[in-house]
Protein backbone atom coordinates (compact mmCIF):
# COMPACT_ATOMS: atom_id res chain seq x y z
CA UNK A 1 -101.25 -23.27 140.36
CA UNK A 2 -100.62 -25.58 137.46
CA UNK A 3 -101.43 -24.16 134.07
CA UNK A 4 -103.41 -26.19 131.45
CA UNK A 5 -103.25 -26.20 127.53
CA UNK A 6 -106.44 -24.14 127.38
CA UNK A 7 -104.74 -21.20 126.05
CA UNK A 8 -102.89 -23.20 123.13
CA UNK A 9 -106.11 -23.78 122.41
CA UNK A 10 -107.77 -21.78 118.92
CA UNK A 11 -110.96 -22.22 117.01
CA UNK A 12 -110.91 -23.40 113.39
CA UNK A 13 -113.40 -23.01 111.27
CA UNK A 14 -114.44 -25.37 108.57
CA UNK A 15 -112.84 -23.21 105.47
CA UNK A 16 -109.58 -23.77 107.19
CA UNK A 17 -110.18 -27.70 107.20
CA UNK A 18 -110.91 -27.47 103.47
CA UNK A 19 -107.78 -25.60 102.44
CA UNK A 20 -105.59 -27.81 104.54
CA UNK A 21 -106.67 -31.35 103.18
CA UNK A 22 -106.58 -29.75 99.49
CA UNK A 23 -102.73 -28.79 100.20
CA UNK A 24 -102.19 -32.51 101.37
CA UNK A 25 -103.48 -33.55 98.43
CA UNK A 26 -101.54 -31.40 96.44
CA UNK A 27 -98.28 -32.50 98.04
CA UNK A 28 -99.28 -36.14 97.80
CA UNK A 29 -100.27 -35.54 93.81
CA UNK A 30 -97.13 -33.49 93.40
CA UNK A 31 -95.05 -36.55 94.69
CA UNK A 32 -96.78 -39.25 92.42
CA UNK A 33 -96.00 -37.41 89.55
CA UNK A 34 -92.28 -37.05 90.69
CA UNK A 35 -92.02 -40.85 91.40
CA UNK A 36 -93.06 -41.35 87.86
CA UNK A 37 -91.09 -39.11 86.17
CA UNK A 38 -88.02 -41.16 87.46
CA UNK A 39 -90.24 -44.22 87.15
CA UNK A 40 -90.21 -43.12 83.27
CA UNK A 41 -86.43 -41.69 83.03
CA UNK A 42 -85.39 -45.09 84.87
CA UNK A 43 -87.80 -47.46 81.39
CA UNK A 44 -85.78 -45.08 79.10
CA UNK A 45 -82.44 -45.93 80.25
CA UNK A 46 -82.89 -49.57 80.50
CA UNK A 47 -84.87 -49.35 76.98
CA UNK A 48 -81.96 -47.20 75.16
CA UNK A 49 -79.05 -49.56 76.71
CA UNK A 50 -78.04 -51.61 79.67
CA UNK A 51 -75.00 -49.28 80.35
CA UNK A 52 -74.00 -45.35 80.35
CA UNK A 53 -70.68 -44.28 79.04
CA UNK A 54 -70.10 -40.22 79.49
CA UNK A 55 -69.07 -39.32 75.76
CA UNK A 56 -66.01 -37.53 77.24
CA UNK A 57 -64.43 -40.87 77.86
CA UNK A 58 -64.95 -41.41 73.96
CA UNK A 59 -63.58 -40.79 70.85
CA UNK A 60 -65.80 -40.73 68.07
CA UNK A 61 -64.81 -40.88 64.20
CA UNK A 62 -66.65 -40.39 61.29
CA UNK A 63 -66.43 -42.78 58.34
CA UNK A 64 -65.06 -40.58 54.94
CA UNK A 65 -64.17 -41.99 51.38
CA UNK A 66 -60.65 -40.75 49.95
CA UNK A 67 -57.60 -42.10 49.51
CA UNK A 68 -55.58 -44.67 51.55
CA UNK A 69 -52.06 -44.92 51.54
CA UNK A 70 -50.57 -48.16 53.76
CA UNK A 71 -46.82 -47.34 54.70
CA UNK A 72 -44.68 -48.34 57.16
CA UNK A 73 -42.87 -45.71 58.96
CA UNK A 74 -38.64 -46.82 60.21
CA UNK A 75 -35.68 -45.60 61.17
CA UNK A 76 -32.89 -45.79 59.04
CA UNK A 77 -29.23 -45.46 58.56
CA UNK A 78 -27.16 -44.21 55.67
CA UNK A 79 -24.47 -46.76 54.49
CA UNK A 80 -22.14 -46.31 51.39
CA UNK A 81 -23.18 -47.74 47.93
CA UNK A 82 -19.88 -48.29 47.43
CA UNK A 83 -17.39 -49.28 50.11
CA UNK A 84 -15.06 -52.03 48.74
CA UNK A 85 -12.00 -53.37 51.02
CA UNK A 86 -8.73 -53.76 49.36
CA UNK A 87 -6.80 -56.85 50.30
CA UNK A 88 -2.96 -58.02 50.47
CA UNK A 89 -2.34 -59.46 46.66
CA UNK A 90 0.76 -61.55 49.00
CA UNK A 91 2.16 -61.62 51.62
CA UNK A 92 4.94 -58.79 52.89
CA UNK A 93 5.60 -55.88 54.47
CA UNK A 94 3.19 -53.10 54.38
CA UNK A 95 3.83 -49.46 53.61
CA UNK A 96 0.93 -46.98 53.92
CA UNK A 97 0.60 -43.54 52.31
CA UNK A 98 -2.67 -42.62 53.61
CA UNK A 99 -4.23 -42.41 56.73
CA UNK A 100 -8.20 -43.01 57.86
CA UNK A 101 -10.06 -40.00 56.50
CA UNK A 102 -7.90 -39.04 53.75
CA UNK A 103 -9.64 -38.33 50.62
CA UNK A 104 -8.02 -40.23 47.54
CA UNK A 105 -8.45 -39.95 43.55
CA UNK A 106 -8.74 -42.60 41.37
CA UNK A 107 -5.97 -44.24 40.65
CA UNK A 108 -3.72 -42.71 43.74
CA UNK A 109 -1.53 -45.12 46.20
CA UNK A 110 -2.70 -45.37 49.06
CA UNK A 111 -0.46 -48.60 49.84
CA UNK A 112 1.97 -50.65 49.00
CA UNK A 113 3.83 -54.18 50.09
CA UNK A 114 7.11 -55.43 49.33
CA UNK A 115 6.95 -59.05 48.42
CA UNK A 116 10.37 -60.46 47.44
CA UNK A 117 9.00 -63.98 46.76
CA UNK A 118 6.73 -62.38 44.71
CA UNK A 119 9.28 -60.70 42.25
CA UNK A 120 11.61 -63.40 42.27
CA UNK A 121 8.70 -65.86 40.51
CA UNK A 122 8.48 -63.15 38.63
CA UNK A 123 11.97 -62.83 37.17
CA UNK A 124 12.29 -66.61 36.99
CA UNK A 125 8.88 -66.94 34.94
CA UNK A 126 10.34 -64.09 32.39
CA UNK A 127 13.50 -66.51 31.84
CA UNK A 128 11.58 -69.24 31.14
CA UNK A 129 9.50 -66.88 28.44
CA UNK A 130 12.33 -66.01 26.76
CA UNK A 131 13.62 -69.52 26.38
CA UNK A 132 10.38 -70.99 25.38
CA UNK A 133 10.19 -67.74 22.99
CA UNK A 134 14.02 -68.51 21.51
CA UNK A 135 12.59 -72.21 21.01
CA UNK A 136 9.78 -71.11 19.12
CA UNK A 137 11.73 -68.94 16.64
CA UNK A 138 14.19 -72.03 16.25
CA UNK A 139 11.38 -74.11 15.51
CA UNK A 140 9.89 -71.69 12.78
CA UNK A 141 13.12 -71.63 11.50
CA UNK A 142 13.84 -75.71 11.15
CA UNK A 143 10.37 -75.73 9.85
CA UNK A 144 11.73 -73.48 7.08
CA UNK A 145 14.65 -75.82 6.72
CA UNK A 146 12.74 -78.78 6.71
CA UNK A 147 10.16 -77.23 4.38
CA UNK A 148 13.78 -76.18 1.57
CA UNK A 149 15.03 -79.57 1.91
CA UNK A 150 11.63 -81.44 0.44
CA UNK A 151 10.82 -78.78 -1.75
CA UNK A 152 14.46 -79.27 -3.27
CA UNK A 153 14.34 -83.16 -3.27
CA UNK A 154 10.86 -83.02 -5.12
CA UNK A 155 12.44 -80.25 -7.70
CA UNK A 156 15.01 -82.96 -8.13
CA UNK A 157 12.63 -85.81 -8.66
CA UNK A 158 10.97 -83.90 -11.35
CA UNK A 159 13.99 -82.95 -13.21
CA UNK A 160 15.01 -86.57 -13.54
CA UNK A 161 11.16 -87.76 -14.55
CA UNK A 162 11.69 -85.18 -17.37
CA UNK A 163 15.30 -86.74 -18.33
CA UNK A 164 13.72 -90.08 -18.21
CA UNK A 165 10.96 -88.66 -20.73
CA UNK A 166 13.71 -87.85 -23.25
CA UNK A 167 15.30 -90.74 -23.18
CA UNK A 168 12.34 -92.58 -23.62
CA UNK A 169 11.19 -90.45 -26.79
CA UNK A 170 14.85 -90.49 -28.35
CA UNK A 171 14.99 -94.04 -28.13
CA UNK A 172 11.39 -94.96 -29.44
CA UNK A 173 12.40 -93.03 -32.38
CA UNK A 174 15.61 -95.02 -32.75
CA UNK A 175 13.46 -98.11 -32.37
CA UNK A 176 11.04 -97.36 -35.31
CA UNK A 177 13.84 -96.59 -37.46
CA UNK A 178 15.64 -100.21 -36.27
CA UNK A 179 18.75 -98.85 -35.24
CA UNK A 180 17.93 -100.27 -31.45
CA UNK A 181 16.82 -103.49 -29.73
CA UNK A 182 13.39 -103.67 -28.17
CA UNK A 183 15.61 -104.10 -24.46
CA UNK A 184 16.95 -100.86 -24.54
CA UNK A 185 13.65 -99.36 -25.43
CA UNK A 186 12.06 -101.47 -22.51
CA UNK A 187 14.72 -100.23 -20.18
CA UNK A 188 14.25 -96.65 -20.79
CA UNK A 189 10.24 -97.13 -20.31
CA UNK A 190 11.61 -99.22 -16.79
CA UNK A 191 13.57 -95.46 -16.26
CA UNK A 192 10.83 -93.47 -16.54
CA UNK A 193 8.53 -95.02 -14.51
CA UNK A 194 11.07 -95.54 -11.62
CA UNK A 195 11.54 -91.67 -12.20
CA UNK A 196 7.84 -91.32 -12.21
CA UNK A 197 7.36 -93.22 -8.74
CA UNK A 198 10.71 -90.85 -7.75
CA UNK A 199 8.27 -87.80 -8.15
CA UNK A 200 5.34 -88.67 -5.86
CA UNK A 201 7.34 -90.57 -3.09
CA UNK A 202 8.97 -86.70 -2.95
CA UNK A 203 5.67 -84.98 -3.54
CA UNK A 204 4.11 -86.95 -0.28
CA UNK A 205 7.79 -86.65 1.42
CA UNK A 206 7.11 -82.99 1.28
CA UNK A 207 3.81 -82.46 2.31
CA UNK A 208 4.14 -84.50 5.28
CA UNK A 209 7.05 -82.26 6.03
CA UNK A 210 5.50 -79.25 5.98
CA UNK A 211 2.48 -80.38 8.22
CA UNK A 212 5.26 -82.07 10.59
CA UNK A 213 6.91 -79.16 10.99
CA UNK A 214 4.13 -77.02 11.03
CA UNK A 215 2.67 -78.86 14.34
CA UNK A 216 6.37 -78.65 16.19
CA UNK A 217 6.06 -74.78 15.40
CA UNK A 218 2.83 -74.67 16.67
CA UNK A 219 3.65 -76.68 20.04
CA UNK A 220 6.59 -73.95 20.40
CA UNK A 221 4.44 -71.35 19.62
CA UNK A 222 1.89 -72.53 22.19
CA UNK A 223 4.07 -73.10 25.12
CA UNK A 224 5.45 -69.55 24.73
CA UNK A 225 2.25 -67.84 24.78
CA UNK A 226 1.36 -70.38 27.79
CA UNK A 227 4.35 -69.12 29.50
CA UNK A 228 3.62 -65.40 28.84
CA UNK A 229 0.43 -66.04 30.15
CA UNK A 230 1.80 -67.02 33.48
CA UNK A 231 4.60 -63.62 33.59
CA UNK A 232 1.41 -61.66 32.90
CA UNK A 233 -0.26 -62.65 35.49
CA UNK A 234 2.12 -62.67 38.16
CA UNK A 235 3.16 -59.25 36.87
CA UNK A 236 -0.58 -58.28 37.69
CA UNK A 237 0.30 -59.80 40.80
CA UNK A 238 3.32 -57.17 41.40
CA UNK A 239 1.76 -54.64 40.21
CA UNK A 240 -1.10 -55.37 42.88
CA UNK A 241 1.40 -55.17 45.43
CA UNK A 242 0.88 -51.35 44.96
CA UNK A 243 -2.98 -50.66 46.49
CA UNK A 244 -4.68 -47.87 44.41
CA UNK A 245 -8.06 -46.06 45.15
CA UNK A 246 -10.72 -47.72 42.53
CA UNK A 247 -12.63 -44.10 42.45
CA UNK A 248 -12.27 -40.86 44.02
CA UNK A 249 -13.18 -41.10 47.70
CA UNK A 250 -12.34 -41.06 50.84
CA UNK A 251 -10.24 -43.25 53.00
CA UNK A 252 -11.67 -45.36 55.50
CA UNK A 253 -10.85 -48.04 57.93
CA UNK A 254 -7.18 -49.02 58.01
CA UNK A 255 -6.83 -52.54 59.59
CA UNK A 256 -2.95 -53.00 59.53
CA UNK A 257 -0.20 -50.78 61.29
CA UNK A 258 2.32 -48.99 59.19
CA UNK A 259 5.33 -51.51 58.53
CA UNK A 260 3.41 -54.69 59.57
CA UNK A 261 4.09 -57.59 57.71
CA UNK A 262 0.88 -59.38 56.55
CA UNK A 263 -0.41 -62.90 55.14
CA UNK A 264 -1.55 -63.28 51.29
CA UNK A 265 -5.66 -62.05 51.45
CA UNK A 266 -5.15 -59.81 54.29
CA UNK A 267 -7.48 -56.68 54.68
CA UNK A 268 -5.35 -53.61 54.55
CA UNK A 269 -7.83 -50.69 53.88
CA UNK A 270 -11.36 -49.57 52.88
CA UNK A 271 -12.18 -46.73 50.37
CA UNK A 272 -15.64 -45.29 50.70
CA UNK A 273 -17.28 -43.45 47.79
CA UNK A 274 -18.78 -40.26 48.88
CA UNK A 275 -20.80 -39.94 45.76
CA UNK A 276 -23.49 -42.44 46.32
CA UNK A 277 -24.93 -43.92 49.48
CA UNK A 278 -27.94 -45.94 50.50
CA UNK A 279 -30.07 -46.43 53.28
CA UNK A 280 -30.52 -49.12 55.13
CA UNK A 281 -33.60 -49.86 57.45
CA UNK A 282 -35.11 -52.65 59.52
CA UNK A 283 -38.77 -53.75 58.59
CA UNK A 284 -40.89 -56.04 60.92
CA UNK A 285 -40.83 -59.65 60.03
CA UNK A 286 -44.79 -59.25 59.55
CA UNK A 287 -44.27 -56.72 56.20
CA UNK A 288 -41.87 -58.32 54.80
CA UNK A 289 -43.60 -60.55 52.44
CA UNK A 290 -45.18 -56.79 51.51
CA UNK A 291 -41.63 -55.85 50.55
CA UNK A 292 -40.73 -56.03 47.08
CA UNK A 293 -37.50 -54.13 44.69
CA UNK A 294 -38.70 -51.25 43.22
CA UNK A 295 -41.57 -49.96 45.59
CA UNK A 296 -41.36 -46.19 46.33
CA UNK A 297 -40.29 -44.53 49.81
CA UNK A 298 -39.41 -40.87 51.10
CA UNK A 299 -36.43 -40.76 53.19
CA UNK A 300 -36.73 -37.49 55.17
CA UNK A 301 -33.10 -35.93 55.85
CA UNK A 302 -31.81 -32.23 56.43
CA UNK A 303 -35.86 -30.99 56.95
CA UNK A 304 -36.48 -32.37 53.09
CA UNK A 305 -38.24 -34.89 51.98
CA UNK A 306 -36.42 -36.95 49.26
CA UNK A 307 -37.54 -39.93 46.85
CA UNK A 308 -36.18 -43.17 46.75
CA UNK A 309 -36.73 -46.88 45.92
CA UNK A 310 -36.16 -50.31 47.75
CA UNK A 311 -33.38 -51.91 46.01
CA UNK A 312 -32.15 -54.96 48.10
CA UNK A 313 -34.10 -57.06 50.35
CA UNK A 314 -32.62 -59.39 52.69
CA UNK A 315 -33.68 -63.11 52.50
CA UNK A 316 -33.38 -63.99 56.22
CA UNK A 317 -34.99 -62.71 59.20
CA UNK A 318 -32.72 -61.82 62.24
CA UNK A 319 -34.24 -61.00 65.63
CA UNK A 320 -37.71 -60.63 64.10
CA UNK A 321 -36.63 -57.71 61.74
CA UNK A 322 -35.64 -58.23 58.00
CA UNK A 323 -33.16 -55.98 56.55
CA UNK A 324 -33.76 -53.44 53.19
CA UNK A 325 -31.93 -51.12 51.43
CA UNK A 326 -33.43 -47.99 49.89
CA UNK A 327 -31.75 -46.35 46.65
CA UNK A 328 -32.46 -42.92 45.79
CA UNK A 329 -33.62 -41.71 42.41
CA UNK A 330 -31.54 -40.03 40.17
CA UNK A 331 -30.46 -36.52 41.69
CA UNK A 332 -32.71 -36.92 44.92
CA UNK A 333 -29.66 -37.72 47.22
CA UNK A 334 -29.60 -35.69 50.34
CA UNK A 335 -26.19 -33.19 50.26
CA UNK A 336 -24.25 -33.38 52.71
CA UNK A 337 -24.82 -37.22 53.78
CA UNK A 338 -22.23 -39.04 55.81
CA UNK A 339 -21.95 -42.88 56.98
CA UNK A 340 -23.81 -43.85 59.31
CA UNK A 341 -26.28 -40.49 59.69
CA UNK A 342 -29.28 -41.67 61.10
CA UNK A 343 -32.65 -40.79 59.02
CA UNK A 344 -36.36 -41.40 58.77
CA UNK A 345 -37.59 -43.22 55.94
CA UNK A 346 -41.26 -44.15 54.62
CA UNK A 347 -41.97 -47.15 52.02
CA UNK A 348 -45.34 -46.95 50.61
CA UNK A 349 -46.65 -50.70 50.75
CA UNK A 350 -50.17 -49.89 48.92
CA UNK A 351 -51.73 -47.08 48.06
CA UNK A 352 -56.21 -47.33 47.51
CA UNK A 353 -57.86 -44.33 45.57
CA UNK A 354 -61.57 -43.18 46.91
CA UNK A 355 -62.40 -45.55 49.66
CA UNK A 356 -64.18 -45.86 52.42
CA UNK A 357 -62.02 -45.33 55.55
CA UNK A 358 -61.86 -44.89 59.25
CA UNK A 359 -59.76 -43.76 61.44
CA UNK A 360 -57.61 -45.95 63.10
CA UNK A 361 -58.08 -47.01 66.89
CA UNK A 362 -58.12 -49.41 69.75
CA UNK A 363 -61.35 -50.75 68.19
CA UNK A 364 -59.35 -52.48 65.46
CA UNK A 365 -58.03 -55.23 68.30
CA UNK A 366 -61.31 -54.93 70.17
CA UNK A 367 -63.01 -58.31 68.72
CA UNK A 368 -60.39 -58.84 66.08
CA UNK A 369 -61.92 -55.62 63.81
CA UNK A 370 -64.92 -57.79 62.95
CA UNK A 371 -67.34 -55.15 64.51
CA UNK A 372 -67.72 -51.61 65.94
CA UNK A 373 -70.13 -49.24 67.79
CA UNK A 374 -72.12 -46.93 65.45
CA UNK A 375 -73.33 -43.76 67.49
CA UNK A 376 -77.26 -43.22 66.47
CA UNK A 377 -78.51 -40.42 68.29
CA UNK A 378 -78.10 -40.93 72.01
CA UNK A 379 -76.87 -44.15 71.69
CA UNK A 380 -73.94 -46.55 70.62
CA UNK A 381 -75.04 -49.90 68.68
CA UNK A 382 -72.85 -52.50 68.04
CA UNK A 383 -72.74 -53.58 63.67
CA UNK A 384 -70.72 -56.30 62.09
CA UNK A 385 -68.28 -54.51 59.86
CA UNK A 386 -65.62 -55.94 57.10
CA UNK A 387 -62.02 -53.93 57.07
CA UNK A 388 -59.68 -54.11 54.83
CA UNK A 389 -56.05 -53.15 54.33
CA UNK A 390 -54.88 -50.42 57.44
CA UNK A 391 -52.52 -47.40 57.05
CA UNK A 392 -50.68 -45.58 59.57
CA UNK A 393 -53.61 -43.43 60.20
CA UNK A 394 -56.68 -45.16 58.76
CA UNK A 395 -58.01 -48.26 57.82
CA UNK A 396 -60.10 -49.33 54.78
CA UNK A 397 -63.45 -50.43 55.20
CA UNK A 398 -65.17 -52.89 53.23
CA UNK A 399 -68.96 -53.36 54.25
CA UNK A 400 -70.68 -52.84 57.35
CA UNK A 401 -70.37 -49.02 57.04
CA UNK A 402 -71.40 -45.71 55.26
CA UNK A 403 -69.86 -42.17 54.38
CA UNK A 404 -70.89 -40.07 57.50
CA UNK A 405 -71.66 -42.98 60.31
CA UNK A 406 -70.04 -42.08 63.52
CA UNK A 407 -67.74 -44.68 64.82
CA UNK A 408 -66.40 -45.08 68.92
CA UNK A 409 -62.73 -46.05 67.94
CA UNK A 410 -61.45 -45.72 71.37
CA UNK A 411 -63.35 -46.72 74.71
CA UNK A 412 -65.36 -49.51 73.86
CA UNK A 413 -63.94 -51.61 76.00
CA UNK A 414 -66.68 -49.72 78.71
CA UNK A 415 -69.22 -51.33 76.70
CA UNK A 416 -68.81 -54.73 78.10
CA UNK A 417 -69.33 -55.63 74.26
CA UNK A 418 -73.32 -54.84 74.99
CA UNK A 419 -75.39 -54.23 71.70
CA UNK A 420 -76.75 -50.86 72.50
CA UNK A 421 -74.98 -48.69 75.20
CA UNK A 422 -76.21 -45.37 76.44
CA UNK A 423 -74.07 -42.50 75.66
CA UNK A 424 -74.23 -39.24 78.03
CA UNK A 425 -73.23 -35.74 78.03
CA UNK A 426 -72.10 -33.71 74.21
């Protein structure tokens, strides 16, 4: 026989239909109020941003006043002060005495080159010297000459102006006693004026001599000290020919072989001073209308940090980089240097006192710097800001900000540069 669902069959009672609609409802009013809750989370996500950034993609800074300093930060490389190159004085054959690395005093010879042309000139110019010299003492002496023989003829001159004078009186007495004509008295007036006339024809005679002979003495006198002008010089020249260290040093590049025989203005060798060096860096092209003699720097060397200046800047720009030399200050030179050690230096551009400031960060290129995201509360909103100069580590800023904002500087670029954005998690 075929069953039938009688026995799945129970009685309820009404009580039971009561309870079981009420728990329906419950369920139903238990869902509504779910749906609005995310109804309601959903109006205050839209309503506190169009996007959600976790804040562990983030990094937030907060906006401080202190000090700025703007630096620049390079590598550098120590070069000598003081390196000069000596070069052949003429041409010859070289003899060295030192070798690359030698140190040297002042004054020691560290070379030398045998230039018989040289010495020959030498001697010849000395010859002529002493003949322009033996001409000049000759000339001195016919001056003297010249001088006596005017001096005497003037002497003479006067002695026979005075005879004429006595003749004169002695026969104007005669003539007022009548013992003698009126002609002889005449002629012995005619005597002394011819003897008169006598007197200063010698007394011009002699001063032209002396200033005649005073020039030819001169001329002599000039040519010889012309002429020993010229031996001095080329004796410089040969005494050149022997290369001597300028300062105490140390030997360094020798750029001829030993016995070679070199052309006038060659390079033989290169002293380097071991007492001073320098430091040469390379400074983008874009800070170097920032660079200027006499701003400070730290040049770090041996685990010390040391003081130091710019002192050169270079006036061209080569491969985008401009070239500057730092000088240390007096007794802040590293021990221990050597040419071409490689260092860190730091030149101090600008320096602000009690500013506002910011870290620096990826928001700086975001938008050219002209805004930024300020985190209130739960949420990032975008404000127009105003920087100002930027440092290694921090950047100055102008308006647009306050002590204590918080400030995304790196991640923004997840906000889609929307005005509010939505930030989630600590």
């Amino acid at each position: 026989m075929i069953r039938d669902t009688s026995a799945q069959d129970s009685l309820r009672s009404p009580l039971d239909i009561r309870r079981r609609t009420r728990r329906r409802w419950l369920i139903l009013a238990a869902a509504g109020l779910a749906f609005v809750l995310a109804l309601a989370w959903l109006v205050s996500g839209w309503s506190t941003g169009g996007r959600s950034v976790d804040a562990s993609r983030l990094r937030i800074a907060t906006v401080t006043r202190g000090d700025l300093v703007r630096d620049l930060s390079a590598e550098a490389r120590v070069i000598t002060a003081n390196s000069p190159t000596l070069y052949a004085i003429a041409g010859g054959t070289v003899r060295l005495d030192v070798v690359a690395g030698d140190a040297v005093s002042a004054g020691q010879t560290l070379a030398s080159i045998d230039s018989p042309e040289l010495r020959s000139r030498l001697v010849q110019e000395e010859s002529t010297l002493a003949s322009l010299e033996g001409e000049s003492r000759r000339a001195g002496l016919d001056a003297r000459l010249a001088r006596f023989e005017a001096r005497k003829l003037l002497d003479q001159a006067r002695v026979e102006q005075t005879a004429a004078q006595r003749d004169l009186e002695r026969m104007q007495r005669a003539f007022d006693l009548g013992a003698l004509p009126r002609n002889d008295l005449d002629r012995a007036r005619d005597n002394l004026r011819k003897a008169e006339i006598g007197v200063a024809a010698a007394r011009e005679s002699h001063e032209l001599q002396l200033q005649g002979t005073k020039i030819d003495a001169e001329n002599k006198r000039l040519l010889a000290i012309r002429q020993k002008a010229v031996v001095d010089e080329l004796q410089r020249q040969v005494d050149a020919l022997a290369l001597r260290a300028p300062f105490d040093g140390q030997v360094g590049q020798v750029q001829v072989a030993q016995g070679a025989n070199v052309a006038i203005h060659a390079p033989i060798l290169s002293v380097v001073d071991l007492s001073e060096f320098e430091v040469e860096v390379r400074v983008p092209e874009s800070f170097a209308r920032d660079l200027a003699i006499g701003i400070p720097a730290e040049v770090r060397g041996n685990a010390a940090m040391y003081t130091a200046s710019v002192a050169a800047v270079s006036p061209e720009v080569v491969n985008g980089e401009v070239t500057a030399r730092l000088r240390f200050d007096e007794g802040e030179q590293p021990p221990g240097l050597r040419q071409n050690q490689r260092l860190s230096a730091r030149i101090v551009l600008d320096r602000r006192d009690d500013i506002l400031r910011i870290e620096r960060g990826p928001f700086l290129e975001q938008g050219g710097g002209r805004y930024a995201w300020v985190v209130e509360g739960s949420s990032a909103v975008r404000r127009p800001i105003q920087l100002g100069v930027a440092g290694l580590d921090a950047v100055e800023v102008i308006s647009g900000l306050e002590a204590g904002d918080r400030v995304v500087i790196s991640g923004a670029d997840r906000f889609d540069n929307a005005d509010r954005v939505r930030i989630t998690g600590d």
